[in-house]
PDB file of N, CA and C in Angstrom:
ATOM      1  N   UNK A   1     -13.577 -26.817 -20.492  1.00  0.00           N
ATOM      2  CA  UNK A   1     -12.685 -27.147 -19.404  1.00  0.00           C
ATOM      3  C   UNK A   1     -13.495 -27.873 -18.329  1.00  0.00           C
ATOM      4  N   UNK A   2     -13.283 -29.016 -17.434  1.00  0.00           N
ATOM      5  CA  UNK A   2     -13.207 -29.823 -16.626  1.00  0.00           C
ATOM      6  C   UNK A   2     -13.614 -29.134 -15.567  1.00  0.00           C
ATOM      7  N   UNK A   3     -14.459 -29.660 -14.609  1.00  0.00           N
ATOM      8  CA  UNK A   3     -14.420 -29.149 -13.364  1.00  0.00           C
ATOM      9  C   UNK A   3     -12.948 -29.430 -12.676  1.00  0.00           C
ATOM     10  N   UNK A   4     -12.166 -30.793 -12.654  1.00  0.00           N
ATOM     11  CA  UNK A   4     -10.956 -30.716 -12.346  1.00  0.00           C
ATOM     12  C   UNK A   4      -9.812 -29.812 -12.903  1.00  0.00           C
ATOM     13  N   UNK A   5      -9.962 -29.858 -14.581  1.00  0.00           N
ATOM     14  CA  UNK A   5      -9.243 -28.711 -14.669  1.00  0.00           C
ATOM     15  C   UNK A   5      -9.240 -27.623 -14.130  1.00  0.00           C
ATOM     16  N   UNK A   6     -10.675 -26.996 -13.802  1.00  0.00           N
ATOM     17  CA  UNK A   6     -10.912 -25.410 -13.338  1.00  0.00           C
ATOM     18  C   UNK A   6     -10.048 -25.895 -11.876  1.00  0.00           C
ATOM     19  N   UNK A   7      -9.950 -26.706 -11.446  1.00  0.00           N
ATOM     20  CA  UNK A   7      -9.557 -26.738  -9.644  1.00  0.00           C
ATOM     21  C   UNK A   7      -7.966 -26.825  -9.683  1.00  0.00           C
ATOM     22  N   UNK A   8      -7.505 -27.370 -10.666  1.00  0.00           N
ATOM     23  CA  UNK A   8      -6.213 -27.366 -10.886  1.00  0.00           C
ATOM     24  C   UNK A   8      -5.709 -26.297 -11.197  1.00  0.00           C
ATOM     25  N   UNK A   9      -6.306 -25.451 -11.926  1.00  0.00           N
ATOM     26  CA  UNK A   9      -6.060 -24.401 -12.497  1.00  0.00           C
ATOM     27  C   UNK A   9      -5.775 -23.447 -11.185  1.00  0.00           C
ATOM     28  N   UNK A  10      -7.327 -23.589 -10.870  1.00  0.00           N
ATOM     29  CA  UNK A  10      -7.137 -22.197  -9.139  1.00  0.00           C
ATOM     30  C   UNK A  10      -6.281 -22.919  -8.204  1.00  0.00           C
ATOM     31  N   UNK A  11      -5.493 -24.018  -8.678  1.00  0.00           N
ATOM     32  CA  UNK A  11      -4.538 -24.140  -7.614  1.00  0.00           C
ATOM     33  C   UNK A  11      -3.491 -23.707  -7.401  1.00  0.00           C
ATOM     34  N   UNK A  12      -3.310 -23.961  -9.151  1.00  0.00           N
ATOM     35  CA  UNK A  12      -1.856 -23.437  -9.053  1.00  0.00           C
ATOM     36  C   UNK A  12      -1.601 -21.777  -9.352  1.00  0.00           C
ATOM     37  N   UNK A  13      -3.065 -21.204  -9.708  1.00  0.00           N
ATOM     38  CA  UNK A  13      -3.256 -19.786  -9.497  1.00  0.00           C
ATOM     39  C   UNK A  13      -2.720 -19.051  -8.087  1.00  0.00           C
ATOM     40  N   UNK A  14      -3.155 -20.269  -6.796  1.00  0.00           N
ATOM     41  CA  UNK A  14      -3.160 -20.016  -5.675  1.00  0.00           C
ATOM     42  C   UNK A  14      -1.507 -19.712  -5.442  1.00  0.00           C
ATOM     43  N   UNK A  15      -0.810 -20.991  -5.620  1.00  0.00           N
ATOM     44  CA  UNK A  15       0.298 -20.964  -5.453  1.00  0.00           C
ATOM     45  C   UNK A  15       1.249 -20.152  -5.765  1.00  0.00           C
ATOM     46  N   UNK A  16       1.171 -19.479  -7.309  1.00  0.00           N
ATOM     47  CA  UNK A  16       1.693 -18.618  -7.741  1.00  0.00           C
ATOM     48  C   UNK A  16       1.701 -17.105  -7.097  1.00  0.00           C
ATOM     49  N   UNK A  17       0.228 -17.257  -6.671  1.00  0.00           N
ATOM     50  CA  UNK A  17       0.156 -15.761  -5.797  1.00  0.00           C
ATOM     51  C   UNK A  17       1.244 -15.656  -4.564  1.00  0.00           C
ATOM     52  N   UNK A  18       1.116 -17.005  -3.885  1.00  0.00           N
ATOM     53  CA  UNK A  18       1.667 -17.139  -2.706  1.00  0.00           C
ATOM     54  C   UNK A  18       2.947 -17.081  -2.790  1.00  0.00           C
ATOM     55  N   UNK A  19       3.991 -17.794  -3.766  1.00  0.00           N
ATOM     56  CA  UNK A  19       5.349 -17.133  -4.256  1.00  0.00           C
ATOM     57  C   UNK A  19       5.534 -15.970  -4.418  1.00  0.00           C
ATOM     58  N   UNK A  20       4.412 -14.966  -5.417  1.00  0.00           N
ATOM     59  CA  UNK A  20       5.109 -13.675  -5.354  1.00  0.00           C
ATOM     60  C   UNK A  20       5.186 -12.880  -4.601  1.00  0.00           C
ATOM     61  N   UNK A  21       4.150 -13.276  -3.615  1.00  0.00           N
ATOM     62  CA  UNK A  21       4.322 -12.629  -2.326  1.00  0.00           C
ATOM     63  C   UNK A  21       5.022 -12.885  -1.297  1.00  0.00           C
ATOM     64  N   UNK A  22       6.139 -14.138  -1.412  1.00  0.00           N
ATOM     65  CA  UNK A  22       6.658 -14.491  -0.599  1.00  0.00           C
ATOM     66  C   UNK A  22       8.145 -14.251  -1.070  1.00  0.00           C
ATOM     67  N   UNK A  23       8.709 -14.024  -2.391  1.00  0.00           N
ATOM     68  CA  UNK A  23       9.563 -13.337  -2.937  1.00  0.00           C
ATOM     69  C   UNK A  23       9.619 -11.401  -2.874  1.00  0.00           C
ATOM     70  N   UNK A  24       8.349 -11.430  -2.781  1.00  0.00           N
ATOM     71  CA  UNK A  24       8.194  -9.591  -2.632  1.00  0.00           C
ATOM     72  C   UNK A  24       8.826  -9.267  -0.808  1.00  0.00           C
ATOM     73  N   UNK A  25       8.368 -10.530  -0.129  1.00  0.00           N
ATOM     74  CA  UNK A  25       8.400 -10.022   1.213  1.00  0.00           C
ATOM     75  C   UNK A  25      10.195 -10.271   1.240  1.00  0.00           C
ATOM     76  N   UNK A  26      10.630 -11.191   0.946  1.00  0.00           N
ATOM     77  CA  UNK A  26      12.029 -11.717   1.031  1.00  0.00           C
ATOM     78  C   UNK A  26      12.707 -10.106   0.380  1.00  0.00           C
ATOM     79  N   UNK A  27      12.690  -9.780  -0.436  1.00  0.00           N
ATOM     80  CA  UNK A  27      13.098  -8.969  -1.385  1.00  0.00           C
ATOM     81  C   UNK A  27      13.041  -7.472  -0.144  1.00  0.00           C
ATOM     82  N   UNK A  28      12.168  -7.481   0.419  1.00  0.00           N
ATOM     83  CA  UNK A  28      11.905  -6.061   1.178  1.00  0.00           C
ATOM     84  C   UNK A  28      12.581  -6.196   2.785  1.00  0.00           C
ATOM     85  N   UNK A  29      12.837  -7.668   3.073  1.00  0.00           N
ATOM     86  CA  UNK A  29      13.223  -7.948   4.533  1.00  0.00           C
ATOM     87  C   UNK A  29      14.736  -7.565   3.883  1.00  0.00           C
ATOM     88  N   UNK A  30      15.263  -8.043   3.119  1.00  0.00           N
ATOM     89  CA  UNK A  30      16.575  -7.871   2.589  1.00  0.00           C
ATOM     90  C   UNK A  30      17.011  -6.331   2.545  1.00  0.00           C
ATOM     91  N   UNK A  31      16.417  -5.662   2.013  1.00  0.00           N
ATOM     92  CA  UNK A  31      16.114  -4.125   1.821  1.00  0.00           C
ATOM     93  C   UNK A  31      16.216  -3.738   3.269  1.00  0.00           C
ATOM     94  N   UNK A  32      15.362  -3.707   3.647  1.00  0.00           N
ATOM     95  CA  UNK A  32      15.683  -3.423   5.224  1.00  0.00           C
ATOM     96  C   UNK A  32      17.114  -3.905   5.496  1.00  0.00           C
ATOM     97  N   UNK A  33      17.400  -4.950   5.628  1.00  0.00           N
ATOM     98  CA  UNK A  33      18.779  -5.213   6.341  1.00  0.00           C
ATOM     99  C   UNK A  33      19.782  -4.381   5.699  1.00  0.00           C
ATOM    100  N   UNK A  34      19.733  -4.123   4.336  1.00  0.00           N
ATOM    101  CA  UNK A  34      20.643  -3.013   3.593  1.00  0.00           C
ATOM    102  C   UNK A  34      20.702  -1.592   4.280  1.00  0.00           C
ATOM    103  N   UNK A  35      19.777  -1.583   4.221  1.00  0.00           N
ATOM    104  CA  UNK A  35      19.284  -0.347   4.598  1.00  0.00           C
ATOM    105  C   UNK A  35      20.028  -0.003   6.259  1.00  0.00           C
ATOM    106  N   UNK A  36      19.111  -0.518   6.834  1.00  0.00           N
ATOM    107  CA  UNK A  36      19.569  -0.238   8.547  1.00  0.00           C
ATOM    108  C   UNK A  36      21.312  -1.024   9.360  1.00  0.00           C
ATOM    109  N   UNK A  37      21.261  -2.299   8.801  1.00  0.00           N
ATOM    110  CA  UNK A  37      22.490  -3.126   9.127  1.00  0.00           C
ATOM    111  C   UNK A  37      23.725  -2.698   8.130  1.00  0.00           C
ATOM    112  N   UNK A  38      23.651  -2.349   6.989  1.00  0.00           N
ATOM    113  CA  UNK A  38      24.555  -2.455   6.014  1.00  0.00           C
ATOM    114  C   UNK A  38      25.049  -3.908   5.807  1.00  0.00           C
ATOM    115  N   UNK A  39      24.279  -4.974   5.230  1.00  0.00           N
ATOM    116  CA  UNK A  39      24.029  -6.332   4.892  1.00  0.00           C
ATOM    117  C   UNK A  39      24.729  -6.460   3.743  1.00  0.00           C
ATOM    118  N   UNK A  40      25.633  -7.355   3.521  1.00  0.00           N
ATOM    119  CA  UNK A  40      26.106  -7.863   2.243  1.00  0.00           C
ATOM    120  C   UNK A  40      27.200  -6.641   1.876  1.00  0.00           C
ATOM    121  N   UNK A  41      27.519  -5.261   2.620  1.00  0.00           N
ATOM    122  CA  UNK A  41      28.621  -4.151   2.394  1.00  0.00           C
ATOM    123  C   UNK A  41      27.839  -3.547   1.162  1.00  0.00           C
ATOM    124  N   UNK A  42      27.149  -3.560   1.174  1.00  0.00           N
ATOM    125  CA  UNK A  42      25.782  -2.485  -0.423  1.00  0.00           C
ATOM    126  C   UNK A  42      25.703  -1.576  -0.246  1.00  0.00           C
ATOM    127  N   UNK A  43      25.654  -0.655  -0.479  1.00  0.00           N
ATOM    128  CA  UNK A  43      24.962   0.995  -0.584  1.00  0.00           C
ATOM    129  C   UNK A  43      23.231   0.742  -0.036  1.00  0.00           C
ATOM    130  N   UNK A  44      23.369   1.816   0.599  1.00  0.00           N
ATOM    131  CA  UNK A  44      21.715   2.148   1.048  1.00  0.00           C
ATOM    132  C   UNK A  44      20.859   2.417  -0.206  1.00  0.00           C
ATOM    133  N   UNK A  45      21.630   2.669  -1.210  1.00  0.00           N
ATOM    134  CA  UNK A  45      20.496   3.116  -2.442  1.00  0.00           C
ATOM    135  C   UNK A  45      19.996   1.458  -3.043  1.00  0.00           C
ATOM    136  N   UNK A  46      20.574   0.657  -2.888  1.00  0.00           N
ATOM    137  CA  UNK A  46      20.585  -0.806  -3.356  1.00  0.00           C
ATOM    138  C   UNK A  46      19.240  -0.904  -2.300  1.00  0.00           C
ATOM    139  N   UNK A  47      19.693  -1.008  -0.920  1.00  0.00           N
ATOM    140  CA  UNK A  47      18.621  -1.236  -0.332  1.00  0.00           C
ATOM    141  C   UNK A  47      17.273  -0.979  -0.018  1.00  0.00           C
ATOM    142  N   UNK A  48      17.045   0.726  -0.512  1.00  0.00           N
ATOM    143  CA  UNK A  48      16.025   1.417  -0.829  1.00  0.00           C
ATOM    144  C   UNK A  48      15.149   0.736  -2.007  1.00  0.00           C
ATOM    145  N   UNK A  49      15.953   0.118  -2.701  1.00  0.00           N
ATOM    146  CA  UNK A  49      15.354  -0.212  -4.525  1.00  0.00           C
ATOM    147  C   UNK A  49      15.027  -1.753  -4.300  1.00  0.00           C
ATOM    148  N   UNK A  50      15.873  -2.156  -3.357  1.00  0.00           N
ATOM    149  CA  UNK A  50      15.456  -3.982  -3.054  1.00  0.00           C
ATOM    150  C   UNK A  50      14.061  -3.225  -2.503  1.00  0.00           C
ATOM    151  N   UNK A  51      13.885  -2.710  -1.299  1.00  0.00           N
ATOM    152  CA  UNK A  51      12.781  -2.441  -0.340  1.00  0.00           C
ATOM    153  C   UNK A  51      11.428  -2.050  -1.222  1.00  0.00           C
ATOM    154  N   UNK A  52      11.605  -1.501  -2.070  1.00  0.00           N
ATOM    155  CA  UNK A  52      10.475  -0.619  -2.760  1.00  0.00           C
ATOM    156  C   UNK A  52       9.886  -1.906  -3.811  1.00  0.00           C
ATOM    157  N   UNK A  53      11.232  -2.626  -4.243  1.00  0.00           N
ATOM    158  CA  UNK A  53      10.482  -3.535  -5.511  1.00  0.00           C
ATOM    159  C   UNK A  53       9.515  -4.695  -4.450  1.00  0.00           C
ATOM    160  N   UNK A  54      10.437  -4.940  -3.517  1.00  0.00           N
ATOM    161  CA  UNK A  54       9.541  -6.266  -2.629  1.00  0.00           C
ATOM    162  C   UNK A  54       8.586  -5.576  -2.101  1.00  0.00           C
ATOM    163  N   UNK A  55       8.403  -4.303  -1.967  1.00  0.00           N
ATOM    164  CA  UNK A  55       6.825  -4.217  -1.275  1.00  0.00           C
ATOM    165  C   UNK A  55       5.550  -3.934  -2.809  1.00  0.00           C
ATOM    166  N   UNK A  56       6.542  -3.613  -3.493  1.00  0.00           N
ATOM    167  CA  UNK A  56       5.409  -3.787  -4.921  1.00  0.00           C
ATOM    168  C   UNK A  56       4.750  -4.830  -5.234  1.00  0.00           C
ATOM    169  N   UNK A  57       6.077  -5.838  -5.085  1.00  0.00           N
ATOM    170  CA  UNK A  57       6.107  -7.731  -5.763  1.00  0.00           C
ATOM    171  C   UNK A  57       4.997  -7.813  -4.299  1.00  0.00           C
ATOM    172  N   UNK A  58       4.977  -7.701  -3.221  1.00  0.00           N
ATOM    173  CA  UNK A  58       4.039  -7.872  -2.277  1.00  0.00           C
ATOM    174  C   UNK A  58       3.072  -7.584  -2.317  1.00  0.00           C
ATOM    175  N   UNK A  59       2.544  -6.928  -2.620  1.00  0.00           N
ATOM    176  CA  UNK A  59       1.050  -5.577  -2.439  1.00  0.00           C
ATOM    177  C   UNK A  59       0.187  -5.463  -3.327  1.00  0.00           C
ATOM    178  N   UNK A  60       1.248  -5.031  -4.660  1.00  0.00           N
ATOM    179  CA  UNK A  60       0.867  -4.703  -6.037  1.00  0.00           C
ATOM    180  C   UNK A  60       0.587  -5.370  -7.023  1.00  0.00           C
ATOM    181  N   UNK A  61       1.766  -6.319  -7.264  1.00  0.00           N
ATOM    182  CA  UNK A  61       1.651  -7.999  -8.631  1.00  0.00           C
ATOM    183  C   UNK A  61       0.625  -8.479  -8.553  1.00  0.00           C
ATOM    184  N   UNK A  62       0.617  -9.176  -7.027  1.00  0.00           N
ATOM    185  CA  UNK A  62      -0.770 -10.219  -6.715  1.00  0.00           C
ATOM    186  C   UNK A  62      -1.559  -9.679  -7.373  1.00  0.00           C
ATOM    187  N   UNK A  63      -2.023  -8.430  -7.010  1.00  0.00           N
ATOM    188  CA  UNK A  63      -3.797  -7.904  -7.064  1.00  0.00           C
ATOM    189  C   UNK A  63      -3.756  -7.621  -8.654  1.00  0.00           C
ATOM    190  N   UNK A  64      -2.785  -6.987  -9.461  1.00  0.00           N
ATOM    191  CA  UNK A  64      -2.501  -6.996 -10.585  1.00  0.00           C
ATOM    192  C   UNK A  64      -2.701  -8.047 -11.713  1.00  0.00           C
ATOM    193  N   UNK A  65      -2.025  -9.111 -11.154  1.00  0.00           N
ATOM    194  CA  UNK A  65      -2.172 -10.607 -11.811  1.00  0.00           C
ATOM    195  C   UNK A  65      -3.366 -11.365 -11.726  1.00  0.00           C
ATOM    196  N   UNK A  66      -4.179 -11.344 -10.031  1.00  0.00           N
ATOM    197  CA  UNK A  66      -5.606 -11.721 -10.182  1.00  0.00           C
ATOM    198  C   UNK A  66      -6.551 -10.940 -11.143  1.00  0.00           C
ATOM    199  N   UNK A  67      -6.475  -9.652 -11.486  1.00  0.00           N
ATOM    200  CA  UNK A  67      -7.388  -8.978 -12.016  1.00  0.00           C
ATOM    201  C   UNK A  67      -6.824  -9.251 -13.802  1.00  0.00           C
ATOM    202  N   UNK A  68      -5.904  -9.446 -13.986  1.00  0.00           N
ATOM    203  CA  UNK A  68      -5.671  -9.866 -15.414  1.00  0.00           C
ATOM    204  C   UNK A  68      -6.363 -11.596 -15.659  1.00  0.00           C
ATOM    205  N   UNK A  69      -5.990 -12.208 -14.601  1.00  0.00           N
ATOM    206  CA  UNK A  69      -6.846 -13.763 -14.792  1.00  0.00           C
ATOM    207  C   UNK A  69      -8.463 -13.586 -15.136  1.00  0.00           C
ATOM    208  N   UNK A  70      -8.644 -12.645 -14.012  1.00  0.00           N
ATOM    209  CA  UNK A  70     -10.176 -12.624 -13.391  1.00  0.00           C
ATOM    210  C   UNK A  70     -10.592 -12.148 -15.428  1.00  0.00           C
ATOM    211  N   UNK A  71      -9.919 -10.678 -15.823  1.00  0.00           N
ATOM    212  CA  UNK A  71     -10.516 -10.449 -17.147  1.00  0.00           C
ATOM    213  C   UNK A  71     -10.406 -11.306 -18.129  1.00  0.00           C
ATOM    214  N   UNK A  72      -9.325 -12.534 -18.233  1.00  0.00           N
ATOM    215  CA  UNK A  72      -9.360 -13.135 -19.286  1.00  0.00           C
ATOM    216  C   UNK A  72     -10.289 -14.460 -19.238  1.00  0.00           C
ATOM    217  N   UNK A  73     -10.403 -14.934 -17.837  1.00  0.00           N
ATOM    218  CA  UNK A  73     -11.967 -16.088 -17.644  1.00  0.00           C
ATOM    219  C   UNK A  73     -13.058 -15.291 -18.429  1.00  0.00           C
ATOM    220  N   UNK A  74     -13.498 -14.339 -18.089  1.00  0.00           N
ATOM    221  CA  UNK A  74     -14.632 -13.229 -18.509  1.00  0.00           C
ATOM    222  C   UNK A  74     -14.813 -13.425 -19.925  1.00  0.00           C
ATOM    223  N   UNK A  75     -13.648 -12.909 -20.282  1.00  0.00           N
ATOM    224  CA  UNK A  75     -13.432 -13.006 -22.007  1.00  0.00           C
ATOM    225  C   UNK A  75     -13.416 -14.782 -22.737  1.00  0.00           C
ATOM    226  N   UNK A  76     -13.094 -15.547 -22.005  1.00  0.00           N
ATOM    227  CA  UNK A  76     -13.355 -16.819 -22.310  1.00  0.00           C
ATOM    228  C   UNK A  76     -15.211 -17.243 -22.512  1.00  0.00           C
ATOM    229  N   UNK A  77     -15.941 -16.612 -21.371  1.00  0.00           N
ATOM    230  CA  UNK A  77     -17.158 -17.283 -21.590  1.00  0.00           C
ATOM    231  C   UNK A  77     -17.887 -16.661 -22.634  1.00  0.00           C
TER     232      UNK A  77
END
């Protein structure tokens, strides 16, 4: 692989992180509004389960998904 490839690669590594964390946060602001406003006429249990998955997709995926990349470069060399 290319030094450009490798840069392309961590780019769009980058990017991807930055979506799921920007879908995790969307996902948990929503949750909240369920939750406290009663948003969209949902049940609070909807909003509890939006809230919990977007702070996972926030917190949890990322670091999850870098450490699966990080082991399979490893295993490449």
């Amino acid at each position: 692989m290319t030094e450009e490839e490798k840069e392309a690669l961590a780019k769009n590594r980058f990017f991807l992180l930055g979506i799921v964390r920007l879908v995790g946060a969307i996902f948990a602001m929503v949750g909240l509004a369920i939750i406290f406003n009663g948003f969209a006429n949902q049940p609070k249990i909807v909003g509890y389960g939006l809230f919990i998955n977007g702070m996972i997709g926030f917190a949890i995926l990322p670091m999850m998904i870098a450490k699966k990349w990080k082991n399979d470069n490893q295993h490449k060399d």
